[in-house]
Protein backbone atom coordinates (compact mmCIF):
# COMPACT_ATOMS: atom_id res chain seq x y z
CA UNK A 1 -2.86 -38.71 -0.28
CA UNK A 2 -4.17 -35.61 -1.66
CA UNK A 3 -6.38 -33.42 0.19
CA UNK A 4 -7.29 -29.47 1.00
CA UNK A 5 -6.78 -28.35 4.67
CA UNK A 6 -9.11 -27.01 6.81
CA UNK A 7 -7.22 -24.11 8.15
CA UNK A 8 -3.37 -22.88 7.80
CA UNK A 9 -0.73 -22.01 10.49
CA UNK A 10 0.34 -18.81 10.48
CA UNK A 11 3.96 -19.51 11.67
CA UNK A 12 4.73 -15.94 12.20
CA UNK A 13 7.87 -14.60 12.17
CA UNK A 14 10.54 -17.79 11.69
CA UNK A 15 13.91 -18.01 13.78
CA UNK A 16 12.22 -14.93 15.68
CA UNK A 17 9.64 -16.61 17.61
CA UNK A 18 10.32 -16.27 21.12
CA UNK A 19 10.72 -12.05 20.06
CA UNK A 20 7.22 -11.97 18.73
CA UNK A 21 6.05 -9.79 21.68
CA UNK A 22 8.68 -7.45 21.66
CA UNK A 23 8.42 -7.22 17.92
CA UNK A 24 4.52 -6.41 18.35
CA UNK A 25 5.53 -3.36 19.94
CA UNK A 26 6.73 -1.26 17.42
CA UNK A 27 4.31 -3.10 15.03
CA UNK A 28 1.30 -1.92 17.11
CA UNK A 29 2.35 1.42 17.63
CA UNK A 30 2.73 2.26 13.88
CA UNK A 31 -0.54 0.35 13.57
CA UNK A 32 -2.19 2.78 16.27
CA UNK A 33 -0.41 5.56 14.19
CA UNK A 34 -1.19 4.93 10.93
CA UNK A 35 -5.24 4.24 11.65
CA UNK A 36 -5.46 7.66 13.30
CA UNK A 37 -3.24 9.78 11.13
CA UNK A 38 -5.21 8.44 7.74
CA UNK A 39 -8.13 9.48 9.65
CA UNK A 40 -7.43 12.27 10.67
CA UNK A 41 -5.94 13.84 7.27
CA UNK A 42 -9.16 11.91 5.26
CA UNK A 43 -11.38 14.21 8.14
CA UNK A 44 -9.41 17.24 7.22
CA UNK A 45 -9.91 16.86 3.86
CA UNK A 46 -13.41 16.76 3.77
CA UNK A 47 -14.11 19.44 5.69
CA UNK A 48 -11.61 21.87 4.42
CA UNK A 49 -13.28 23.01 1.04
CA UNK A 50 -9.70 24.30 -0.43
CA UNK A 51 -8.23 20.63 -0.58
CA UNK A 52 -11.64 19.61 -2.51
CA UNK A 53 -8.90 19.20 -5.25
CA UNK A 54 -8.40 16.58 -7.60
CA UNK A 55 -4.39 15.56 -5.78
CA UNK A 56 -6.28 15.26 -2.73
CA UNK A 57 -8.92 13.37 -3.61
CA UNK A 58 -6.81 11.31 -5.49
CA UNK A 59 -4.69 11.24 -1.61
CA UNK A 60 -8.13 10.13 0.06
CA UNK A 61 -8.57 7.01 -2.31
CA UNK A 62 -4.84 5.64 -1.77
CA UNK A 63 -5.17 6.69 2.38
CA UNK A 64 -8.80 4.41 1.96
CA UNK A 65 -6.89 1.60 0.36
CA UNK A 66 -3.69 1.80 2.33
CA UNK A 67 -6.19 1.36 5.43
CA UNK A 68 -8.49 -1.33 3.66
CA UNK A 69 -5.23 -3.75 3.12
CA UNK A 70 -3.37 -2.73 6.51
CA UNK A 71 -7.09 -3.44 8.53
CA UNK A 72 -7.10 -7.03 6.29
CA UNK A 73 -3.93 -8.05 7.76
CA UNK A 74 -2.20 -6.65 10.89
CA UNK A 75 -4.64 -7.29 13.39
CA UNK A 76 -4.40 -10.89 12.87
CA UNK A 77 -0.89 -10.63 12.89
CA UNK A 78 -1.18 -8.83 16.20
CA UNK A 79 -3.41 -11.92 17.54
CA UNK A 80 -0.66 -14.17 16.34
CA UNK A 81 2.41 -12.21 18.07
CA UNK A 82 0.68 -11.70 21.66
CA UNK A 83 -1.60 -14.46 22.21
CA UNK A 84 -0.11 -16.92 19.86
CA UNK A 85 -3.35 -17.35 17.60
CA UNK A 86 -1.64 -18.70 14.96
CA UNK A 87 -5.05 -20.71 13.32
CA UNK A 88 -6.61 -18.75 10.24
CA UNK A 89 -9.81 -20.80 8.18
CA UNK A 90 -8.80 -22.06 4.89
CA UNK A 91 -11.68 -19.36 3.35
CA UNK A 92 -10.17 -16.94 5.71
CA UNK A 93 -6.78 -17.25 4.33
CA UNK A 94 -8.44 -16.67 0.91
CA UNK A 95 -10.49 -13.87 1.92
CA UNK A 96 -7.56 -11.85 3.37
CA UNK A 97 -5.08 -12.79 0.44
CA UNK A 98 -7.28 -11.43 -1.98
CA UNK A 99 -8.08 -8.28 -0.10
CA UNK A 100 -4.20 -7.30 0.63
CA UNK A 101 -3.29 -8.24 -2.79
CA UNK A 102 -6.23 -6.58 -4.48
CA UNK A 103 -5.96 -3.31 -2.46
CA UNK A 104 -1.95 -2.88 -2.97
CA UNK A 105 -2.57 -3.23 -6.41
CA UNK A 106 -4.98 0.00 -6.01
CA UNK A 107 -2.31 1.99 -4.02
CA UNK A 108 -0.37 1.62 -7.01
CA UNK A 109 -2.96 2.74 -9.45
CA UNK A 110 -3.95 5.34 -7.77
CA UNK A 111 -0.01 6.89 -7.39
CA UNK A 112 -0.22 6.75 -10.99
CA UNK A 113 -3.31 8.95 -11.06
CA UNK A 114 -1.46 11.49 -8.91
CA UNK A 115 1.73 11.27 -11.38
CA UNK A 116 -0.91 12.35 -14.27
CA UNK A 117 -2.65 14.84 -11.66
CA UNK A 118 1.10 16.13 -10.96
CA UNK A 119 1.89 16.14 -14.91
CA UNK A 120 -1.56 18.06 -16.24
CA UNK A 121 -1.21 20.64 -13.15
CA UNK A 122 2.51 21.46 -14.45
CA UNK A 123 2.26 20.95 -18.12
CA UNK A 124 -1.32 21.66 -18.70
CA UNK A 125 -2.02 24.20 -16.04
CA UNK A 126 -4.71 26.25 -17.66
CA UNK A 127 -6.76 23.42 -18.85
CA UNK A 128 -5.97 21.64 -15.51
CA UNK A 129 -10.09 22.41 -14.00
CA UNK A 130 -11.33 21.61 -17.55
CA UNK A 131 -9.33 17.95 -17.94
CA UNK A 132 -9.80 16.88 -14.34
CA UNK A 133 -13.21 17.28 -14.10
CA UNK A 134 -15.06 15.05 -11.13
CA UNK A 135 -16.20 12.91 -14.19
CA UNK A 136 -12.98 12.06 -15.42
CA UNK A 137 -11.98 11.04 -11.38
CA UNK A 138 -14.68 9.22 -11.02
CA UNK A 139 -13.80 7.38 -13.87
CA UNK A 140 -10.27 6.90 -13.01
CA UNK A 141 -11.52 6.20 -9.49
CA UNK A 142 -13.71 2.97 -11.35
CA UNK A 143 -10.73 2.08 -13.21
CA UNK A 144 -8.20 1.79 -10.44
CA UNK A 145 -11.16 -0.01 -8.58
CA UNK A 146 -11.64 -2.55 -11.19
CA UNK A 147 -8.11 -3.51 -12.45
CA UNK A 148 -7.50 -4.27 -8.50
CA UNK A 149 -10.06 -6.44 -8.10
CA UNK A 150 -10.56 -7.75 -11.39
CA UNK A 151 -5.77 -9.12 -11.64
CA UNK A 152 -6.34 -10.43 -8.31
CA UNK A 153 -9.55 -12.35 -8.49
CA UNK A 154 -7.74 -15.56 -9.97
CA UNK A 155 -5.67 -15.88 -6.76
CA UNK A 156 -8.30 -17.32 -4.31
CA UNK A 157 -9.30 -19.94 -7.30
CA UNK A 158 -5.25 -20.97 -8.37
CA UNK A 159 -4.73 -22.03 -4.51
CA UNK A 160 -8.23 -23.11 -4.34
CA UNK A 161 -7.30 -25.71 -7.07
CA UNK A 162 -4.08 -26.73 -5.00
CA UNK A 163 -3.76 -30.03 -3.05
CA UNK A 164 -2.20 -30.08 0.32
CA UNK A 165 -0.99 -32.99 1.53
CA UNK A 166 1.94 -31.70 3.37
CA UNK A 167 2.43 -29.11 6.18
CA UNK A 168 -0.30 -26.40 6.44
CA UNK A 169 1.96 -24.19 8.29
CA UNK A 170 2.58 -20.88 5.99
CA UNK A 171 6.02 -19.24 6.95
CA UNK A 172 4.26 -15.93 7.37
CA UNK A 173 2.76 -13.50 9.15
CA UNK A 174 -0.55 -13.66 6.98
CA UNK A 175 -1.67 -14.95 4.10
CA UNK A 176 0.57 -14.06 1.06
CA UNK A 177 -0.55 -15.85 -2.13
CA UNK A 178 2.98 -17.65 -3.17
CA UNK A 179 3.18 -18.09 0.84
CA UNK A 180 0.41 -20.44 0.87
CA UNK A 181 0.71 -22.15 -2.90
CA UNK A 182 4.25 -23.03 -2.14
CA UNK A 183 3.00 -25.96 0.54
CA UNK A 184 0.91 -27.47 -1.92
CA UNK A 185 2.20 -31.21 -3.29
CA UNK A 186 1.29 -30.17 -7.03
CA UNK A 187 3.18 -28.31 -9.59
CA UNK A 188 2.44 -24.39 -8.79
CA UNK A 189 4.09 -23.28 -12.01
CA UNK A 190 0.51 -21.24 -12.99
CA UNK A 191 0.52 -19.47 -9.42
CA UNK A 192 4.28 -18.37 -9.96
CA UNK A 193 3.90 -17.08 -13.49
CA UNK A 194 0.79 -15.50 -12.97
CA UNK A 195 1.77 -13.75 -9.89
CA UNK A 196 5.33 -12.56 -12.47
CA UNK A 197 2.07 -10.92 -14.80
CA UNK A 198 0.31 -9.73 -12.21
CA UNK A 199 3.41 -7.81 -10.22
CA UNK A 200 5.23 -7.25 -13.39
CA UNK A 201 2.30 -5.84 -15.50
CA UNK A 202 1.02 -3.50 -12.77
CA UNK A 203 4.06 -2.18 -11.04
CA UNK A 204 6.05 -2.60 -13.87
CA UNK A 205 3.30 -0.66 -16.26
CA UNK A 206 2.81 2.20 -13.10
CA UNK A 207 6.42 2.78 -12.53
CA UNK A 208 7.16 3.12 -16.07
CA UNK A 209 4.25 6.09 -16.66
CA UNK A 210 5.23 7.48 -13.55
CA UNK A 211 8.88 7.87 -14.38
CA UNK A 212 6.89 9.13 -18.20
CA UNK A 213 5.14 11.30 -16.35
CA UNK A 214 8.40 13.41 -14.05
CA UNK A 215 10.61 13.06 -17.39
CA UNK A 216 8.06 15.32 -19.19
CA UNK A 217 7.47 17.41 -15.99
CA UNK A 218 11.24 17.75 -15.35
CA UNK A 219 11.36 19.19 -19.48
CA UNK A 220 8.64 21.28 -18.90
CA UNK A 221 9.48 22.96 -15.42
CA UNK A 222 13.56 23.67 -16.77
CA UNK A 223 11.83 25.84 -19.47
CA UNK A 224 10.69 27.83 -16.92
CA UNK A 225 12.37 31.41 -16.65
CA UNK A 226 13.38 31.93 -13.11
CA UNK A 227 14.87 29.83 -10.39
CA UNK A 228 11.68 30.80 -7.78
CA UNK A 229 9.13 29.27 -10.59
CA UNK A 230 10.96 26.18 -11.05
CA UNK A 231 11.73 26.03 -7.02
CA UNK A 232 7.70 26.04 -6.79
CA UNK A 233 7.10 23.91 -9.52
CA UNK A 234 9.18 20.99 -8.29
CA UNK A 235 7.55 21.79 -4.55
CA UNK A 236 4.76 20.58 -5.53
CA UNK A 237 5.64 17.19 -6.70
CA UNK A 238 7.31 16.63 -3.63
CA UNK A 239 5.44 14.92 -1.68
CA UNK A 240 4.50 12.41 -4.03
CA UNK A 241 7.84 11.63 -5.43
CA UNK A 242 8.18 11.37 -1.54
CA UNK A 243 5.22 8.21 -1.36
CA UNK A 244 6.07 6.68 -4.50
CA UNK A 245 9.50 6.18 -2.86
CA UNK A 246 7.96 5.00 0.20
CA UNK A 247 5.64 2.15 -1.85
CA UNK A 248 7.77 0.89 -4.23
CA UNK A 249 11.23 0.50 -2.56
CA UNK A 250 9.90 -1.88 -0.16
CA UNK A 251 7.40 -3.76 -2.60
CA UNK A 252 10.90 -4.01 -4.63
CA UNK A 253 12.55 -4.99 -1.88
CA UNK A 254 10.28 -7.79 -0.80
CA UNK A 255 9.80 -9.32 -4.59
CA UNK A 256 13.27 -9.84 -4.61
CA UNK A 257 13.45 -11.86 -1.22
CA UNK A 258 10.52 -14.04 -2.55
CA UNK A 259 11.59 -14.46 -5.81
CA UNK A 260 15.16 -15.27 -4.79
CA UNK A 261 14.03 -17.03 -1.40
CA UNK A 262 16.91 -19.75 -1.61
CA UNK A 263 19.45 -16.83 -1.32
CA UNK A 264 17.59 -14.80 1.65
CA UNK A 265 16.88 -16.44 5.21
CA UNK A 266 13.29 -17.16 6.09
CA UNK A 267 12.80 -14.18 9.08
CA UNK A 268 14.54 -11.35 6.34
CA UNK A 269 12.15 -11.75 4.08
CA UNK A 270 8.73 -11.87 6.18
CA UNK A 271 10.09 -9.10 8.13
CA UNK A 272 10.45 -7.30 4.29
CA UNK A 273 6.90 -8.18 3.33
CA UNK A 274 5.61 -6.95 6.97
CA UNK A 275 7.70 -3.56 6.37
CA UNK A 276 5.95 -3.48 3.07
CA UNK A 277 2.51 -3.54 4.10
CA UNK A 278 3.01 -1.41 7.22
CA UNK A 279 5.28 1.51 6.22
CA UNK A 280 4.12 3.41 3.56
CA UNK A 281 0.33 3.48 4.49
CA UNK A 282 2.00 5.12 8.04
CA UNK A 283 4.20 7.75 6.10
CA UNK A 284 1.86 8.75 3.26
CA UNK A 285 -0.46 10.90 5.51
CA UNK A 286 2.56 11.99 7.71
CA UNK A 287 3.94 13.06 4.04
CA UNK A 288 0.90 15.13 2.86
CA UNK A 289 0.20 16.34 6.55
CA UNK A 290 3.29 18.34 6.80
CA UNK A 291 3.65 19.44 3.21
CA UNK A 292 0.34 20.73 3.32
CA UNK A 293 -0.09 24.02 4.82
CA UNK A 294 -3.69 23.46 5.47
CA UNK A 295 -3.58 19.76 7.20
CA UNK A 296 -0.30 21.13 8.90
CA UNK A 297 -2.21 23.92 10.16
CA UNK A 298 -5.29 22.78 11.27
CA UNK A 299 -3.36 20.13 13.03
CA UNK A 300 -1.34 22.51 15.09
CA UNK A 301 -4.51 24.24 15.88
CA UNK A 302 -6.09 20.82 17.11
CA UNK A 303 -3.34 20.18 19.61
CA UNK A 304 -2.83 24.01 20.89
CA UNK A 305 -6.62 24.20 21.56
CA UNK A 306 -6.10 20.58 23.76
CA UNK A 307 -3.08 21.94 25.63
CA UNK A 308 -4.77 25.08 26.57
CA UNK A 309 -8.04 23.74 27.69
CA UNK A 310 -5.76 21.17 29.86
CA UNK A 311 -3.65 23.88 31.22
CA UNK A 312 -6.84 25.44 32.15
């Protein structure tokens, strides 16, 4: 007999159960960590007038969307893991798949805005204030904004559709989209292909103008006539090379354990898709705080000023 469910069961972390408290340790902490380092880097930002800079602004959007998806999910998943509030509302589960999926897809855009940031401030220097304009980031702002919201708004309606009519008990530590349409008793072929477009077309599409992007920069920094130029040159793509690393090894990482899911136990890969959406939106501040001198040092100053008024 066909019918929708009320509510899912989050089942958490499977094999691992009776660890779930221990393994909320670490997960809080980096959660703690990662809420107050994005804030503190998006405050820093703002007030300091020299990082009113396109790369930085472009940083504040993918710190606001790394805490938007990370806020959507973990502390749910915290609920589940120390209290064992494993329930979640059927328009719940839709509300927070939408937002995680929606807002990783903007992490990703918005890396690919600071790969063309990184490639005009290299290869277009002196026409870098006249192509970057606030307009134009605005603009790409919108755009990043839009294609987010606009790939992922099917989701909701494809598991919508779905009948349940077996368990409701999702193998996960929140809401995933192929998660939940895999315990429907109908044919999910629409869900799986259009979650292939979806990943493929917008990581696929990113990574390839990315790697576009550091193959022209690469050309155009070697031209460059001393070793000190092209040692300062590359220093400044560091820390993004640095995040893009940090995104899209684990998102690789954890499309392979879905996709493959036969081949991979159960606990691997929702312990990959937890890594996922907890690690990089914890290192990409950490990243730009310490490779920028001005974050680095206003930082230092922060804590020096608290340890002398305590020693006092």
């Amino acid at each position: 007999m066909n019918f929708s469910v009320p509510s899912f069961i989050l089942i958490g972390i499977p094999g691992l159960e009776e660890f779930h408290i221990w393994i909320s340790l670490p997960w809080s902490s980096i959660y703690i960590i990662t809420i107050l380092a994005n804030v503190v880097v998006l405050v820093f930002i703002k007030k300091e007038e020299s990082l009113h800079q396109p790369m930085y602004l472009f940083l504040c959007m993918l710190l606001i969307t790394d805490l938007v998806s990370l806020n959507a999910s973990v502390p749910k998943m915290l609920l589940l893991f120390w209290f064992n509030t494993r329930e979640i509302t059927f328009k719940g589960c839709l509300i927070q798949m939408y937002l995680v999926h929606s807002f990783s897809i903007m992490g990703s855009g918005v890396l690919l805005a600071m790969a063309f940031d990184r490639y005009v401030a290299i290869c277009h220097l002196l026409r870098y204030v006249t192509i970057l304009t606030s307009h134009v980031i605005t603009k790409i702002g919108l755009m990043v904004l839009l294609r987010g919201f606009l790939l992922v708004f099917p989701h909701p309606f494809l598991v919508q559709r779905l009948p349940f009519c077996r368990s409701n008990e999702i193998i996960q530590t929140y809401c995933e989209h192929m998660a939940v349409a895999k315990l429907a008793c109908a044919d999910i072929t629409v869900n799986i292909l259009y979650g292939l477009f979806v990943a493929l077309s917008v990581v696929g599409m990113d990574a390839f103008f990315i790697i576009i992007s550091y193959v022209t920069i690469v050309r155009a920094v070697m031209k460059l006539p001393t070793r000190q130029a092209r040692f300062k040159a590359f220093n400044t793509c560091v820390s993004h090379v640095c995040v893009i690393l940090v995104a899209y090894i684990p998102a690789l990482f954890s499309f392979i354990a879905q996709r493959f899911s036969t081949r991979v136990a159960p606990h691997v890969q929702v312990l990959l898709s937890n890594i996922y959406l907890l690690l990089p939106p914890m290192l990409n501040p950490l990243v730009y705080g310490m490779k920028t001198k001005q974050i680095r040092l206003k930082v230092l100053g922060f804590f020096k000023l608290r340890r002398s008024f305590s020693e006092h």
